[in-house]
Protein backbone atom coordinates (compact mmCIF):
# COMPACT_ATOMS: atom_id res chain seq x y z
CA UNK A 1 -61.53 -74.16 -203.18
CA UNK A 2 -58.05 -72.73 -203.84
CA UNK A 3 -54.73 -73.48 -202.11
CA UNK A 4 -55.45 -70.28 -199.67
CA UNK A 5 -54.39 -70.34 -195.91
CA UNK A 6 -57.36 -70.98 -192.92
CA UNK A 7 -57.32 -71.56 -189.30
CA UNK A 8 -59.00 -73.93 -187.64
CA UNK A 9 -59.60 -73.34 -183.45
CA UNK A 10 -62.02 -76.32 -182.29
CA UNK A 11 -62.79 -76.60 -178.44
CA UNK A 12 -62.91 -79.47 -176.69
CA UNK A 13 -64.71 -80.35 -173.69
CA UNK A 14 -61.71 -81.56 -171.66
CA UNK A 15 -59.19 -79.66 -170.03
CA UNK A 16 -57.92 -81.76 -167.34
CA UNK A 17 -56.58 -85.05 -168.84
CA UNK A 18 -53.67 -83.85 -170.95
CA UNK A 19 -53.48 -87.33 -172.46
CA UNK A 20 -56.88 -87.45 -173.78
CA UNK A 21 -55.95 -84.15 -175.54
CA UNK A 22 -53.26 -85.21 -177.04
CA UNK A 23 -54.93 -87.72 -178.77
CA UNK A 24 -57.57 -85.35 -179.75
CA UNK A 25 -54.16 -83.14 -181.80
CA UNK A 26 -52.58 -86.17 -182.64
CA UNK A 27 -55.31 -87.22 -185.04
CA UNK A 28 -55.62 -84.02 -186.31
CA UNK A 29 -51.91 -83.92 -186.77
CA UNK A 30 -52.04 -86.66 -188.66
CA UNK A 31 -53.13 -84.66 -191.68
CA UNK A 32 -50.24 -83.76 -194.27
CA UNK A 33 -50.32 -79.93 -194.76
CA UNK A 34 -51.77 -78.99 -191.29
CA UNK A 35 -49.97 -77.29 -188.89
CA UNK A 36 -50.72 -77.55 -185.13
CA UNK A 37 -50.17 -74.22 -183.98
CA UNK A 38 -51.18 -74.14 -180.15
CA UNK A 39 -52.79 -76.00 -177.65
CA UNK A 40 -54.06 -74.70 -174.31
CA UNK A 41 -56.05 -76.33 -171.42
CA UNK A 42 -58.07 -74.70 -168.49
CA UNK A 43 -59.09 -77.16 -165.88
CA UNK A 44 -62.01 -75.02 -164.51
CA UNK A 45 -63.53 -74.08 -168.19
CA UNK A 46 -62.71 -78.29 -168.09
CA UNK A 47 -61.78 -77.10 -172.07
CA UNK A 48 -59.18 -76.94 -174.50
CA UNK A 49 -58.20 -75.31 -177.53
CA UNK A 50 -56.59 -76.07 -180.11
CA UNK A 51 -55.44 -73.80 -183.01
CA UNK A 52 -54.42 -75.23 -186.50
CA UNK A 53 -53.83 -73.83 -189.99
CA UNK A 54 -53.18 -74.83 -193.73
CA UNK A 55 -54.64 -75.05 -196.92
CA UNK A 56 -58.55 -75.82 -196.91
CA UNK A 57 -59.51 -78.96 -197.32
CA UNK A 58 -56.37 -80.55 -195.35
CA UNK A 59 -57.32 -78.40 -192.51
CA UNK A 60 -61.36 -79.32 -192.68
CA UNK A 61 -59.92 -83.16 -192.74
CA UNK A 62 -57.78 -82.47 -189.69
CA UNK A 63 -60.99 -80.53 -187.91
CA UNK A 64 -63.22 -83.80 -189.10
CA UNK A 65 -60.75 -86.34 -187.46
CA UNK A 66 -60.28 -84.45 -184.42
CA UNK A 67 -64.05 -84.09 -183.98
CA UNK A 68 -63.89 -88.29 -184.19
CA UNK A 69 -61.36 -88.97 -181.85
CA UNK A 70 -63.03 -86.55 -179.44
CA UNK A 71 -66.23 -88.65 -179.80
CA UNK A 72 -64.60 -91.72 -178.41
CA UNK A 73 -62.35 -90.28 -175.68
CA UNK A 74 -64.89 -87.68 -174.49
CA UNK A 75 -68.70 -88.34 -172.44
CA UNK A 76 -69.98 -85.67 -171.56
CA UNK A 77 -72.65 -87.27 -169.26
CA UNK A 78 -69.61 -86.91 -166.97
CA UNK A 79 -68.00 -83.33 -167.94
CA UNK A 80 -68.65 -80.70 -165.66
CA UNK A 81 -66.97 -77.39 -166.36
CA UNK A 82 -67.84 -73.57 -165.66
CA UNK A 83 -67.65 -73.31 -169.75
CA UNK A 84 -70.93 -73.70 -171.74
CA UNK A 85 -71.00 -76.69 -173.66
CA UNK A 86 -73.36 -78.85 -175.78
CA UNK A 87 -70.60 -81.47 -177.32
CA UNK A 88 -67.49 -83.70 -176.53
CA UNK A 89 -66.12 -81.44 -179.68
CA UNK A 90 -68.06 -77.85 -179.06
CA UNK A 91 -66.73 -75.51 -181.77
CA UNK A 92 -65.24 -75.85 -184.32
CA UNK A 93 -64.84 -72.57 -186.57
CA UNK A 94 -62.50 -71.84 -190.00
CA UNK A 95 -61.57 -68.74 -189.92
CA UNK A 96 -59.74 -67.35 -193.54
CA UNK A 97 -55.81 -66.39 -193.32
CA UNK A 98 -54.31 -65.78 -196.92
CA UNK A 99 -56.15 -65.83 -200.07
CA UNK A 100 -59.52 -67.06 -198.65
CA UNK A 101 -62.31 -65.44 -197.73
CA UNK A 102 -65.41 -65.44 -194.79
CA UNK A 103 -67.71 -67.03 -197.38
CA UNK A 104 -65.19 -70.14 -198.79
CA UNK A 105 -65.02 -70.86 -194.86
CA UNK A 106 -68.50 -71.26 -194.57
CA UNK A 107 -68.61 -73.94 -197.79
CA UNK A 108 -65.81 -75.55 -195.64
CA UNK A 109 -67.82 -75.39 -192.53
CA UNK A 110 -70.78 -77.47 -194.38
CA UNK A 111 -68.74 -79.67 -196.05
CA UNK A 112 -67.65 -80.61 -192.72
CA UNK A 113 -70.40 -80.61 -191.01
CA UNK A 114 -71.86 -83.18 -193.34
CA UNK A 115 -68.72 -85.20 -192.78
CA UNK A 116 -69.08 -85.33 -189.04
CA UNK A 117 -72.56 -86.75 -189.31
CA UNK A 118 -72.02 -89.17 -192.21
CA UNK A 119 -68.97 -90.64 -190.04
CA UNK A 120 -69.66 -90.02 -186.90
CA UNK A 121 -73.46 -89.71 -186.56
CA UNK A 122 -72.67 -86.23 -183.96
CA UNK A 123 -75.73 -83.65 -184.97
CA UNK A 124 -74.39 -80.65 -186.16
CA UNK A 125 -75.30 -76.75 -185.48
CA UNK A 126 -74.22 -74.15 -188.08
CA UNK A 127 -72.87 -70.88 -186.71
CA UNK A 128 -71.47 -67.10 -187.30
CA UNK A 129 -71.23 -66.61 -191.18
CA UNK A 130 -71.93 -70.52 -191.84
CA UNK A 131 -75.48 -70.19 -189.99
CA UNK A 132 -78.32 -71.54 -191.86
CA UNK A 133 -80.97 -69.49 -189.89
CA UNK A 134 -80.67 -66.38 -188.70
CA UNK A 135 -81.29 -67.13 -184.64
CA UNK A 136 -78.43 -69.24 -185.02
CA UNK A 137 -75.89 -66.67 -186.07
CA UNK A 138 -75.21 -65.97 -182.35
CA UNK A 139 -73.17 -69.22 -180.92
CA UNK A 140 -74.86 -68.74 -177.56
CA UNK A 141 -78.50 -69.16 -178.75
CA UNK A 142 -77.55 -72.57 -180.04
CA UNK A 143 -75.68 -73.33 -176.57
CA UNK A 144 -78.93 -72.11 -174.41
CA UNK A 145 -79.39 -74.62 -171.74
CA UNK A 146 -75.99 -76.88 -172.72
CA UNK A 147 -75.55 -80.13 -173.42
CA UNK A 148 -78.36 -81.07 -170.87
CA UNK A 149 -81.50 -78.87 -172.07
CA UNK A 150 -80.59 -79.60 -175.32
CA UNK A 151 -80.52 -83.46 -175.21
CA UNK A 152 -84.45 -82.95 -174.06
CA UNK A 153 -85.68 -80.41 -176.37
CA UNK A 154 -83.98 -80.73 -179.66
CA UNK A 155 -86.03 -84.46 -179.87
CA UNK A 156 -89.28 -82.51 -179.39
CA UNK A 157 -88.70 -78.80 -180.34
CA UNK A 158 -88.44 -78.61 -184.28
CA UNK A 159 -86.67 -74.78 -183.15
CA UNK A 160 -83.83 -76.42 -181.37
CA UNK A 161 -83.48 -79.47 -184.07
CA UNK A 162 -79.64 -79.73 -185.06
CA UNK A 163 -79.02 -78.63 -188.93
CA UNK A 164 -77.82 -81.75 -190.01
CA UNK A 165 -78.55 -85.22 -188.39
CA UNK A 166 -80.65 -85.62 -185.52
CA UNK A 167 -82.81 -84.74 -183.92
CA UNK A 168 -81.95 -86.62 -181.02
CA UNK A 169 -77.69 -85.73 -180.14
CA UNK A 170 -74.99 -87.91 -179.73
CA UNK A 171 -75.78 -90.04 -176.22
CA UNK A 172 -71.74 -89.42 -175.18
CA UNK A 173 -70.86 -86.48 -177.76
CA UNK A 174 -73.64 -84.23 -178.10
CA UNK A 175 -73.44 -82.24 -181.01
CA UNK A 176 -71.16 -79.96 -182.31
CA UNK A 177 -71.36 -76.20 -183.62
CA UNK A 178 -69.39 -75.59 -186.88
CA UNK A 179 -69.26 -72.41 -188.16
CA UNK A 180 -66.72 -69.62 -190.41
CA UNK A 181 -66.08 -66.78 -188.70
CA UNK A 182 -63.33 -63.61 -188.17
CA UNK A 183 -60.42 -63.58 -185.68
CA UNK A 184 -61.68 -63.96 -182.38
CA UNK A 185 -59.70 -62.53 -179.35
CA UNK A 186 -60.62 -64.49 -176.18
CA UNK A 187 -59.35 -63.30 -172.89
CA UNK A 188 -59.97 -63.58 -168.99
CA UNK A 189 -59.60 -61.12 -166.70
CA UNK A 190 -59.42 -62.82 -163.47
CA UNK A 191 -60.47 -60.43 -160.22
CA UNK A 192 -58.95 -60.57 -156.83
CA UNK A 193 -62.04 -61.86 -155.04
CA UNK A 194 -63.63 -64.87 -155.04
CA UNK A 195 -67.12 -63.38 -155.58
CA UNK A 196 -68.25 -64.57 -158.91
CA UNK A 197 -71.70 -62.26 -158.98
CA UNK A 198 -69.36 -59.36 -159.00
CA UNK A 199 -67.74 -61.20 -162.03
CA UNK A 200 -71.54 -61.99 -163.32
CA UNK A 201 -72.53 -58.37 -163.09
CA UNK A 202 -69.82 -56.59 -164.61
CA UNK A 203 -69.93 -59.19 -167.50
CA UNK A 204 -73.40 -58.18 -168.07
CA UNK A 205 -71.88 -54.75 -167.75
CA UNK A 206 -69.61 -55.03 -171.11
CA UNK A 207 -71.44 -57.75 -173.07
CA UNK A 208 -73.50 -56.81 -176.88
CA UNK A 209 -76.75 -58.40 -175.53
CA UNK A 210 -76.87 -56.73 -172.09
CA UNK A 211 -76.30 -53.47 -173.48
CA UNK A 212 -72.70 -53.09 -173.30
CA UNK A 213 -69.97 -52.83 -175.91
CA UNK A 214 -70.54 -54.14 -179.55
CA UNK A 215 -68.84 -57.07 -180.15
CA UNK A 216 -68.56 -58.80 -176.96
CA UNK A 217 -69.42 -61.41 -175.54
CA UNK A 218 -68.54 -62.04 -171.63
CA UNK A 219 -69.86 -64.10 -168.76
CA UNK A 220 -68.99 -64.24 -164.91
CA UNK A 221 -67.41 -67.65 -163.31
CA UNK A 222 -65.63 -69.17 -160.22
CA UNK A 223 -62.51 -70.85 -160.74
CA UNK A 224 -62.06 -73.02 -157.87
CA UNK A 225 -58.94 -74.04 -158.17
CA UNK A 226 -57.58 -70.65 -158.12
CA UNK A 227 -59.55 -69.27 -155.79
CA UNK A 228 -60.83 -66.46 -157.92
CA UNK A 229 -63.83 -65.03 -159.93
CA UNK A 230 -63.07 -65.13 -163.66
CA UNK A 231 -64.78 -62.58 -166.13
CA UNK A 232 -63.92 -64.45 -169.40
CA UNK A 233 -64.42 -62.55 -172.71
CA UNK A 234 -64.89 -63.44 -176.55
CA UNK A 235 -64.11 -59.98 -178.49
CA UNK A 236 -65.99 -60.97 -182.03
CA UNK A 237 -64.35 -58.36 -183.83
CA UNK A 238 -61.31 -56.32 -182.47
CA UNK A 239 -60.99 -54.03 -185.56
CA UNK A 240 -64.38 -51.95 -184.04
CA UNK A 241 -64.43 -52.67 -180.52
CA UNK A 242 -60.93 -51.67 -178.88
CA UNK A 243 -59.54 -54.62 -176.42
CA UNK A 244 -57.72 -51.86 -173.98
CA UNK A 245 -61.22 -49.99 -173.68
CA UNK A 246 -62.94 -53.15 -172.79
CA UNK A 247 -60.33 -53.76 -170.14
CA UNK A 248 -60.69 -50.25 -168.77
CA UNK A 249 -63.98 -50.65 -168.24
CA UNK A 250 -64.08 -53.65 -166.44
CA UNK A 251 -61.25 -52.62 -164.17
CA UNK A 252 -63.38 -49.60 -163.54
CA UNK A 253 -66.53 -51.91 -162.77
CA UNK A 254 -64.31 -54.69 -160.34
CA UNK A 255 -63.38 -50.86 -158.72
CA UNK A 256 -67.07 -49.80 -158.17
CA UNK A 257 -67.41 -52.98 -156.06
CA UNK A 258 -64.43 -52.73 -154.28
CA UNK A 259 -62.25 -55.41 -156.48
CA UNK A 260 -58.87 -55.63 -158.29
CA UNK A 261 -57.74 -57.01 -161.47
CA UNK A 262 -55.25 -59.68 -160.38
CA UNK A 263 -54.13 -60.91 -163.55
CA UNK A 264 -55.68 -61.59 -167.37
CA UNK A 265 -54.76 -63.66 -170.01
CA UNK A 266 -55.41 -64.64 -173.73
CA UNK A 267 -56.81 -67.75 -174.52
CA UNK A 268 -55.48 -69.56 -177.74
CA UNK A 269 -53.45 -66.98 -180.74
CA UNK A 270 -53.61 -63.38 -181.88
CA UNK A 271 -53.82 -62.01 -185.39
CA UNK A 272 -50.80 -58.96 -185.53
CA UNK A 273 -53.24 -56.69 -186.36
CA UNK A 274 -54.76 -57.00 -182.89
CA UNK A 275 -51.40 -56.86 -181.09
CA UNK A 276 -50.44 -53.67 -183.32
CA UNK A 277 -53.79 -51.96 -182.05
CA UNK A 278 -52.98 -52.69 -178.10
CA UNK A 279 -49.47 -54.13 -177.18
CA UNK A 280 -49.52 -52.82 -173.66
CA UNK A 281 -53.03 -54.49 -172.96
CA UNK A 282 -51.35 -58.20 -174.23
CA UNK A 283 -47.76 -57.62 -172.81
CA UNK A 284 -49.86 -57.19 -169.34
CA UNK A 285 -51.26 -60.72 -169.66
CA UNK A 286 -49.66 -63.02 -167.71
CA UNK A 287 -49.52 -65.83 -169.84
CA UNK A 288 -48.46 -63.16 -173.22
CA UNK A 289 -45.16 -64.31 -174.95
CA UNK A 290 -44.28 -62.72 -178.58
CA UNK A 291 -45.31 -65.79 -180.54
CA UNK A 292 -48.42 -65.96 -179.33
CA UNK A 293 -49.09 -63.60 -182.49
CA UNK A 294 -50.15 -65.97 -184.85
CA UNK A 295 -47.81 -64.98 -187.70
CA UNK A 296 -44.79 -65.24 -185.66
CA UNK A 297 -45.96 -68.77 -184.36
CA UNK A 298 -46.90 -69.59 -187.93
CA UNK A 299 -43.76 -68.46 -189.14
CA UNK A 300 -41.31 -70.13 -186.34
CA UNK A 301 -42.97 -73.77 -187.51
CA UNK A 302 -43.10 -73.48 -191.06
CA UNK A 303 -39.02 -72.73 -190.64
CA UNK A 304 -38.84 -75.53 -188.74
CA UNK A 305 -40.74 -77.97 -191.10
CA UNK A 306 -38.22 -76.71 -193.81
CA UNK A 307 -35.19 -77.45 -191.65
């Protein structure tokens, strides 16, 4: 693979211990040529995310090493979030930046998957463009039942047998989904109730497999320690499915039930192109500041690295 530009965004499943998550982008930080873009923890999800980018293969050995340090900090026989998880490292997609395309991301994404399981012995599900059958395209087929169904079935179900190692997951880590995919815009809008099946419904209102908008994938939760219902959205491809129109519509839903929008907020970077399509919806998020556009953050720490 060529010298190209990729991002890397792997969730963990720990938002609450900042220390164990900066172990977690330590090691991947350890990697010459990788950049550590952003870092962002939710306590409720009990899940962070990290965002990274660089050439190819330095970037795949910072994802690898990351995925390893997660399996020693991380047990998720004790991790209870609202977030769907089946692994101490959950995600981990490559998505292409600069001279690279979808399909050198999914080579990366094996290459790497095979490299978590030789060192690390985590099972690993391929996703999105790096899926190696087509019912696992979809991220949340893989997920169905978390961490806990999947520990009991993938053993005995050849269907729900990880990709590579196996079939029995990691007894602390899981496994881990590893996939290539395009920019992903993930954002919560949070409601000003605490009623999460108002949340659940109008998720199902907006979501691809319920019916709703193309692209989208949304589910209802409680955040406790905010007191709030959450409906927190994955937008799979913002060039064809507007972000302000999928806002609209669920502040017209939360108003059908007699709710407000309190607040929303992205979760992790933003490609340009998305903020040049909407800059009204992301200057309303609370949490919005201009380099969370990913050039500009890009751009602000490869100055500084030259300094």
């Amino acid at each position: 693979m060529g010298r190209g530009l990729i991002e890397c965004v792997p969730n963990f499943s720990e938002g609450r211990d900042e220390a164990v998550v900066e172990r977690i982008a330590a090691a991947m930080a350890s990697v010459a040529g990788v950049i550590l873009l952003d870092r962002q923890l939710d306590a409720d999800h009990h899940r962070s995310v990290i965002t990274l980018a660089g050439a190819p293969e330095a970037v795949a050995e910072a994802a690898v090493r990351g995925v390893g340090r997660a399996v020693e900090l991380i047990d998720l026989n004790r991790h209870r979030g609202v977030h769907p998880r089946i692994g101490a490292a959950d995600v981990v997609p490559f998505v292409p930046l600069e001279g690279a395309s979808l399909e050198d991301c999914a080579a990366l994404a094996w290459r790497s998957g095979e490299e978590i399981w030789r060192r690390y012995r985590v099972p690993v599900y391929f996703y999105e463009a790096a899926a190696r059958r087509a019912d696992r395209v979809n991220l949340e087929q893989i997920r169905r039942g978390q961490f806990e169904r999947l520990r009991q079935e993938a053993p005995v179900n050849p269907e729900r047998r990880p990709d590579l190692g196996g079939p029995g997951l990691h007894p602390t880590a899981g496994a881990v989904a590893v996939g290539a995919r395009k920019f992903l815009i993930a954002y919560n809008i949070n409601l000003a109730t605490q009623e999460v099946e108002i949340a659940r419904r109008i998720a199902r209102a907006i979501r691809s497999s319920s019916g709703g908008f193309p692209h989208v994938k949304a589910i209802g939760v409680k955040l406790e320690s905010r007191g709030a219902a959450q409906v927190s959205i994955n937008l799979t491809d913002f060039e064809r499915t507007p972000v302000e129109e999928v806002y609209q519509t669920v502040r017209r839903e939360a108003e059908r039930h007699g709710v407000a929008i309190a607040d929303s907020e992205v979760v992790g970077l933003i490609p340009r192109r998305a903020f040049q399509q909407a800059p009204e919806f992301y200057r309303r998020c609370r949490n919005f500041q201009p380099d969370l556009v990913l050039e500009e953050r890009l751009r602000a720490l490869q100055s500084k690295e030259c300094l």
